[in-house]
Protein backbone atom coordinates (compact mmCIF):
# COMPACT_ATOMS: atom_id res chain seq x y z
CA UNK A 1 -52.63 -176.75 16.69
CA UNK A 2 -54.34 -178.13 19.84
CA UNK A 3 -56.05 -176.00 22.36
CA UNK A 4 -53.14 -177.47 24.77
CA UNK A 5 -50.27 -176.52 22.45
CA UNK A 6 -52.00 -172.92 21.83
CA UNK A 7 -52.50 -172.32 25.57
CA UNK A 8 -48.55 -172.90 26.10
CA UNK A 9 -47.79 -170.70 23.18
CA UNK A 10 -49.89 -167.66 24.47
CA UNK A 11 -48.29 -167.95 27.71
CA UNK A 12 -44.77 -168.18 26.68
CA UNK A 13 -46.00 -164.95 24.57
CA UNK A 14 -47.08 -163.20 27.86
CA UNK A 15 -43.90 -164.10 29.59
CA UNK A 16 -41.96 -162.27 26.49
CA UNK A 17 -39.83 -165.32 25.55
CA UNK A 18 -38.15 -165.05 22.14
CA UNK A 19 -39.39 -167.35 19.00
CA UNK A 20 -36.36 -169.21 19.25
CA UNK A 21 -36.97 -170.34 22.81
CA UNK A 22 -41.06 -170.75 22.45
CA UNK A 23 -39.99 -173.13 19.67
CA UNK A 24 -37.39 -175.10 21.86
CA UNK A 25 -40.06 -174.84 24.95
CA UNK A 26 -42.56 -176.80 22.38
CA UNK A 27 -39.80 -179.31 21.25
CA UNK A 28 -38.98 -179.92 24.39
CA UNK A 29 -43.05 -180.45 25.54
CA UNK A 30 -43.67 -182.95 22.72
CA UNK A 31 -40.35 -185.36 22.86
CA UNK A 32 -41.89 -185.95 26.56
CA UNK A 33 -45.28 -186.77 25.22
CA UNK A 34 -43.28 -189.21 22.54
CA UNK A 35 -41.79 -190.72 25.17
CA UNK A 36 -44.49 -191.35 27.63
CA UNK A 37 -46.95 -192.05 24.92
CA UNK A 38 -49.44 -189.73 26.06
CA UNK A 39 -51.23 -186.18 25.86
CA UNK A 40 -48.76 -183.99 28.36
CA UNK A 41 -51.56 -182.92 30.52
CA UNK A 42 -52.40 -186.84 31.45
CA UNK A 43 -48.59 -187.64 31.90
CA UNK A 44 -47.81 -188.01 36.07
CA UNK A 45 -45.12 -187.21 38.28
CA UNK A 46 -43.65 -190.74 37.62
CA UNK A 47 -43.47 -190.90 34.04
CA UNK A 48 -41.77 -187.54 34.62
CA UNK A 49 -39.41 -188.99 36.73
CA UNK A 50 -38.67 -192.01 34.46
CA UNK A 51 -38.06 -189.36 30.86
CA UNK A 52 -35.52 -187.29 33.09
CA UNK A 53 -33.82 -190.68 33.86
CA UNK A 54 -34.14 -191.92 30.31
CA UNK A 55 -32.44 -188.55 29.16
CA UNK A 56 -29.60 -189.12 31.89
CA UNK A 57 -28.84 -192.87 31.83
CA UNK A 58 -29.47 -193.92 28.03
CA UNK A 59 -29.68 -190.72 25.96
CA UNK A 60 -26.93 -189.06 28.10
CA UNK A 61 -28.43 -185.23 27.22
CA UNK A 62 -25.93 -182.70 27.28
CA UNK A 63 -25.88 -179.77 29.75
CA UNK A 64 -27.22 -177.32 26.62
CA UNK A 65 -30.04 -179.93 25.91
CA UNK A 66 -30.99 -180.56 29.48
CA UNK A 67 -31.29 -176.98 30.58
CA UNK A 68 -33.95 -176.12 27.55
CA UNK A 69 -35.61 -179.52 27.73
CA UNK A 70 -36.09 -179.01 32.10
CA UNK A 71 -36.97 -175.41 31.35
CA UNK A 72 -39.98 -175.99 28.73
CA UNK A 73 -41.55 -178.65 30.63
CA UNK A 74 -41.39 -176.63 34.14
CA UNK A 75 -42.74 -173.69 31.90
CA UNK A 76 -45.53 -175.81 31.04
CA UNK A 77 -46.37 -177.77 34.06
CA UNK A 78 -46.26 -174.92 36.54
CA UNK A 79 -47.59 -171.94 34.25
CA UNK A 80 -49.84 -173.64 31.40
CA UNK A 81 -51.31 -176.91 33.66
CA UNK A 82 -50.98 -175.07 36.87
CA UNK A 83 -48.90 -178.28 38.52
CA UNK A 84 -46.33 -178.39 40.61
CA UNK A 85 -44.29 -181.40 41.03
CA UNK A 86 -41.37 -181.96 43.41
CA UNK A 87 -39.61 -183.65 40.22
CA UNK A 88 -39.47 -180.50 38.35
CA UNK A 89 -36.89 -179.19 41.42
CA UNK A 90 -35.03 -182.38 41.61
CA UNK A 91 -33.90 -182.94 38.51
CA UNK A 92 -30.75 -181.10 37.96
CA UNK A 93 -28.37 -180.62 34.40
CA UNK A 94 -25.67 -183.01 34.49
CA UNK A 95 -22.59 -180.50 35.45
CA UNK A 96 -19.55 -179.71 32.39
CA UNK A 97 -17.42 -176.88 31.31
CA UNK A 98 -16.61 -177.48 28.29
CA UNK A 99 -13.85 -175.08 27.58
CA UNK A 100 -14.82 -173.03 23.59
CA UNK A 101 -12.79 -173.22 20.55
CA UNK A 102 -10.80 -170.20 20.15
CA UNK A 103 -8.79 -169.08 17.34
CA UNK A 104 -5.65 -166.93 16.99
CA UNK A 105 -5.32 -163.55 15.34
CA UNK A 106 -3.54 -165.26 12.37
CA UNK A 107 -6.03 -167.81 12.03
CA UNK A 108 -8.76 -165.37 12.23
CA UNK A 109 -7.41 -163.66 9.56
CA UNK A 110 -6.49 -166.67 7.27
CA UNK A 111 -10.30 -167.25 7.83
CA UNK A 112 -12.12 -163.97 6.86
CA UNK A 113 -9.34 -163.79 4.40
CA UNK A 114 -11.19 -167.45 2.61
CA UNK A 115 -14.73 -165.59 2.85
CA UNK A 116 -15.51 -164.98 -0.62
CA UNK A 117 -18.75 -162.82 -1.09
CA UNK A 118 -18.68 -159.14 0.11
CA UNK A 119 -21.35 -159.46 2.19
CA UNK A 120 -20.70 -161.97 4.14
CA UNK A 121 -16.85 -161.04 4.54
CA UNK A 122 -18.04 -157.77 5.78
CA UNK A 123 -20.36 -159.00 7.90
CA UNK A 124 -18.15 -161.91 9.72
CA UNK A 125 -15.49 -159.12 10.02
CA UNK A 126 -17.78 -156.62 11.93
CA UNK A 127 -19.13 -159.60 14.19
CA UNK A 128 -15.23 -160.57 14.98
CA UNK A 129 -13.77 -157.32 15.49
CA UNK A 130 -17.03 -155.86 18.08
CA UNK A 131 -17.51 -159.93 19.79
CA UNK A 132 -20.73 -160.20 18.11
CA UNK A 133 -23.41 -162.75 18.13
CA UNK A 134 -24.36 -164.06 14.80
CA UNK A 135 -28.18 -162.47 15.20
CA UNK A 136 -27.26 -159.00 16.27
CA UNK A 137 -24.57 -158.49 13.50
CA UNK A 138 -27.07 -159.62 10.60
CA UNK A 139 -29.44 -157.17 12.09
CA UNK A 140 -27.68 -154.46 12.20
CA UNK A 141 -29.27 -150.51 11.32
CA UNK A 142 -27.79 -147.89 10.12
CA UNK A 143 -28.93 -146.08 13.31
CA UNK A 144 -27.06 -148.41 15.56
CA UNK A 145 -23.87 -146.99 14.37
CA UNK A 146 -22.44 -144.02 16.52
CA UNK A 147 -19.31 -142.81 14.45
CA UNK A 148 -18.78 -139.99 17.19
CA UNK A 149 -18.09 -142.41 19.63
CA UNK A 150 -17.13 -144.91 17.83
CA UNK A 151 -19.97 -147.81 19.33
CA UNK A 152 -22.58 -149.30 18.59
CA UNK A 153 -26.08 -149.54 19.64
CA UNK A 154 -27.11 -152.71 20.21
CA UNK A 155 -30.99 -152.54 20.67
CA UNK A 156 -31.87 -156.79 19.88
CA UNK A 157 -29.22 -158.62 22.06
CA UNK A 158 -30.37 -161.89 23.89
CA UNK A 159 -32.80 -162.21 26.18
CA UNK A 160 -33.86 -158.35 25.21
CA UNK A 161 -31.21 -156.33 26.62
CA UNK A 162 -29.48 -153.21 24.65
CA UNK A 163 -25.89 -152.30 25.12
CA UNK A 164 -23.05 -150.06 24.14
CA UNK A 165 -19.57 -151.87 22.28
CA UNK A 166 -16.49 -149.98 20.88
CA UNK A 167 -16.50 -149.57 17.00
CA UNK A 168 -13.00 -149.93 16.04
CA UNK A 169 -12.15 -147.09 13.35
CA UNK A 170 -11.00 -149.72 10.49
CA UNK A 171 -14.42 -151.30 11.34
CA UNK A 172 -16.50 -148.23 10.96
CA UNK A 173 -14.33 -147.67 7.56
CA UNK A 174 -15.03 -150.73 6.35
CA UNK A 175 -18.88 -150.48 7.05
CA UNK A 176 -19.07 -147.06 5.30
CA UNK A 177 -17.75 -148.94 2.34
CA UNK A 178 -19.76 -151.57 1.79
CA UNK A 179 -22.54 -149.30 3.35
CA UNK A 180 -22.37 -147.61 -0.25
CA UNK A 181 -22.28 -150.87 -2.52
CA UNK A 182 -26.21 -150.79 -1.40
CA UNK A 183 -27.42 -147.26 0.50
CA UNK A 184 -30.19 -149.12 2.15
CA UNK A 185 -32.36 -147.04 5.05
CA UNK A 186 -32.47 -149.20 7.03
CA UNK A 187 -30.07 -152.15 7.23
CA UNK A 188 -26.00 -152.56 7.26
CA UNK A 189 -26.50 -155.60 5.88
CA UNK A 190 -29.57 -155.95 3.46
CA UNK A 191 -30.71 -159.63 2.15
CA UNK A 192 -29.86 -160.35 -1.09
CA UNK A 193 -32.70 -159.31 -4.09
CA UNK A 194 -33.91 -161.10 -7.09
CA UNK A 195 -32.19 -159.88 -10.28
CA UNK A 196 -33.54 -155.77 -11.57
CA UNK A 197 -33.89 -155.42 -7.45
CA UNK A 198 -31.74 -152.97 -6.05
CA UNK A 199 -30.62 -154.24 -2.67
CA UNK A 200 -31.78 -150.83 -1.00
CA UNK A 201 -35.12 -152.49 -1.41
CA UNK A 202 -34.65 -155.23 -0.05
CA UNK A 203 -37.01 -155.73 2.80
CA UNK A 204 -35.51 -158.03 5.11
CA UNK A 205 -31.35 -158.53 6.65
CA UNK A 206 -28.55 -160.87 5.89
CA UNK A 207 -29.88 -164.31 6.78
CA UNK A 208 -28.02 -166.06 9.79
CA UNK A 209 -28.01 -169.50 7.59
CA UNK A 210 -26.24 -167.91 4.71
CA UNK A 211 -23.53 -166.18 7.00
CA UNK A 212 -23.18 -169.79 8.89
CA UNK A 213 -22.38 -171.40 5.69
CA UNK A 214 -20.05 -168.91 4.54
CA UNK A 215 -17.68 -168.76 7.25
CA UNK A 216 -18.22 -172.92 7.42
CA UNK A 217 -16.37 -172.82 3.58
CA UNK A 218 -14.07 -170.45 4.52
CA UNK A 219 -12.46 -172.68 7.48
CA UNK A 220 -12.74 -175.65 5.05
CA UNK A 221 -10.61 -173.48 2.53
CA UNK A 222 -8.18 -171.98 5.65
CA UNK A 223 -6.92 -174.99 6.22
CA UNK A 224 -7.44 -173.94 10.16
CA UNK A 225 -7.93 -177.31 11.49
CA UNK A 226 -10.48 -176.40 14.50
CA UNK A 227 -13.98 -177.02 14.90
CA UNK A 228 -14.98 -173.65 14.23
CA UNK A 229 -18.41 -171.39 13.98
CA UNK A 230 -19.56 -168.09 13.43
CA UNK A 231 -19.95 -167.75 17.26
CA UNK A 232 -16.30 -168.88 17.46
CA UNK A 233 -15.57 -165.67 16.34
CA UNK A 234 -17.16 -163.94 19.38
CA UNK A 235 -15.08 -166.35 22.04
CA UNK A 236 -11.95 -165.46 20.00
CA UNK A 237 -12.50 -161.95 20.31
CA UNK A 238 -12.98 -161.89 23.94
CA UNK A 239 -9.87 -164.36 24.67
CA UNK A 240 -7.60 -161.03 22.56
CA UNK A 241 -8.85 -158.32 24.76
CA UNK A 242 -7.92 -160.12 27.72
CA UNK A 243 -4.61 -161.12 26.11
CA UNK A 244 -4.72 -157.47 25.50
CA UNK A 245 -5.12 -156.43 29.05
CA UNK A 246 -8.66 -155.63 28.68
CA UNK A 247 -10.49 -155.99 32.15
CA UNK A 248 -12.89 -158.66 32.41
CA UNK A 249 -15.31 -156.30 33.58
CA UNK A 250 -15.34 -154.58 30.39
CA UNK A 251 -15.28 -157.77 28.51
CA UNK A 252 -18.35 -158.73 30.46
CA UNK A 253 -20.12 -155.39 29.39
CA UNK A 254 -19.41 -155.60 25.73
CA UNK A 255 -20.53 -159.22 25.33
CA UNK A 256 -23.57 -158.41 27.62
CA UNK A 257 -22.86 -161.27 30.15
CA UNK A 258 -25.17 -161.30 32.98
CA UNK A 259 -22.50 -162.69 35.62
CA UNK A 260 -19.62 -162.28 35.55
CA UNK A 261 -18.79 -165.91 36.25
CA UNK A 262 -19.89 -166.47 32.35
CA UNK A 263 -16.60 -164.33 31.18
CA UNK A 264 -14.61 -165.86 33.56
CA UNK A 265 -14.27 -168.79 31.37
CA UNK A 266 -11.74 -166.81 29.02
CA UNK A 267 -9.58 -166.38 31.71
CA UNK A 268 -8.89 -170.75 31.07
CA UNK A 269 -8.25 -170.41 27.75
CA UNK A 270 -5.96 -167.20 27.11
CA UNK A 271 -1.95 -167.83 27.29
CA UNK A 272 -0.89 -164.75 27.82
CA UNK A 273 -2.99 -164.84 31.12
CA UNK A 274 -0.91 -167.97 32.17
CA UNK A 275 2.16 -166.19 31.65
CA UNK A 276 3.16 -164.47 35.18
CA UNK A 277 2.14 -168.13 36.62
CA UNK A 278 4.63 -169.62 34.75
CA UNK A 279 7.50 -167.71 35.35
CA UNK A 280 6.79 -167.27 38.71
CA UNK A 281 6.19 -171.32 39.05
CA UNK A 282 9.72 -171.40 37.16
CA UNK A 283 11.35 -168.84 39.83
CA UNK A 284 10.56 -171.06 42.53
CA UNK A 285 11.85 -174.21 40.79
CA UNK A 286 14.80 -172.62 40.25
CA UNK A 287 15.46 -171.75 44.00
CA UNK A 288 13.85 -175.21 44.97
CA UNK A 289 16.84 -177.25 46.29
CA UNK A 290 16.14 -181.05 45.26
């Protein structure tokens, strides 16, 4: 590792970012220096101009890969090289809303229904029915559960934050069950152990890769023809408590949405929501004289 690359890594480590974006911060760092050819400390304003065009006009970045790319190079220029460039403010992510794949109820179920290991059925469940990311339902401890109150703790959501989310009672049923397949300490969901290992040993959770390929089979054996992922789930479960008449306020807590502009974007994809705008838009066609 360079004294460059180090340098950017102990800062990003200062700042408190997560692994996951320190490594996208470095990816983003080093395509640059591919592109310009050069050591990132001797690359100027201009060949920064010129990549952020390249990755507009000809490589036609999406909004996702524009927003990490922009935000590890400003984290390096302005915090590990001290320079700051007008560029860096100018260049902007290209603007889309891409509207996410949501499933029905039924299809949900037809789903879960394909996953074929115990684990990972139990798992996928518990991230559908509390709107889950992928990462805190692996990780979930035996602590986090409150069966009093029916929620759970969430103490490793992104960007750092905790929060509360209702445990529905088949959920917590279903957790206590597989809970005693294992009796681990610690985890709900304990990595698999090599054979004469119980898994209440086991010294590390479910791995995100093995839950990702899981639920991939199980919409290739559904028949569900959607392009579906584990974080699919989540969306879906957000789009039913609004179809349920769930505020978005309280949507926006469970998920643990910043802004509420972020859980606005259910509100576009549920039909239940579009409803009372229908009927009304058919009560005034129906008076409409043409």
């Amino acid at each position: 590792m360079t004294a460059l690359r180090q340098r950017m890594v102990e800062d990003m480590q200062l700042r408190g970012l997560s692994p996951k974006t320190q490594e996208g911060y470095l990816r983003a760092v080093r395509q640059l220096a591919e592109y310009c050819q050069k050591s990132p400390d001797k690359i100027d304003e201009e060949d920064l101009r010129q990549y952020f065009l390249y990755l507009s006009k000809e490589k036609k970045a999406s909004q996702s890969t524009w927003r990490v790319t922009l935000s590890g190079i400003k984290f390096f220029y302005e915090h590990t090289i001290r320079k700051d460039w007008p560029t860096l403010e100018l260049a902007r992510p290209p603007k889309e809303q891409k509207l996410p794949v949501v499933l029905s109820v039924g299809e949900v179920g037809r789903i879960l229904g394909r996953v074929r290991r115990h684990r990972y059925r139990a798992c996928l469940s518990t991230i559908y029915s509390c709107g889950l990311r992928v990462g805190e339902g692996v990780r979930l401890q035996v602590t986090d559960i409150n069966s009093d109150r029916l929620q759970i703790h969430l103490r490793q959501g992104k960007g750092g934050k905790e929060r509360y989310v209702p445990l529905p009672e088949r959920t917590l049923d279903m957790l206590r069950g597989y809970w005693i397949t294992h009796r681990h300490p610690t985890w709900i969901f304990p990595s698999p152990t090599r054979i004469g290992v119980p898994q209440s040993m086991a010294n590390k959770p479910l791995g995100v890769c093995g839950v990702q390929r899981a639920f991939r089979i199980a919409v290739q054996e559904s028949g569900v023809q959607k392009r579906a992922t584990v974080h699919t789930l989540r969306h879906s479960w957000a789009t039913h408590m609004l179809e349920a008449g769930v505020s978005l306020r309280v949507i926006q807590g469970c998920l643990g949405h910043s802004s509420l502009k972020t859980t606005t974007i259910y509100t576009h994809i549920t039909r239940k929501a579009e409803v009372p705008a229908t009927e009304a838009i058919n009560q005034v066609l129906d008076e409409l004289q043409w």
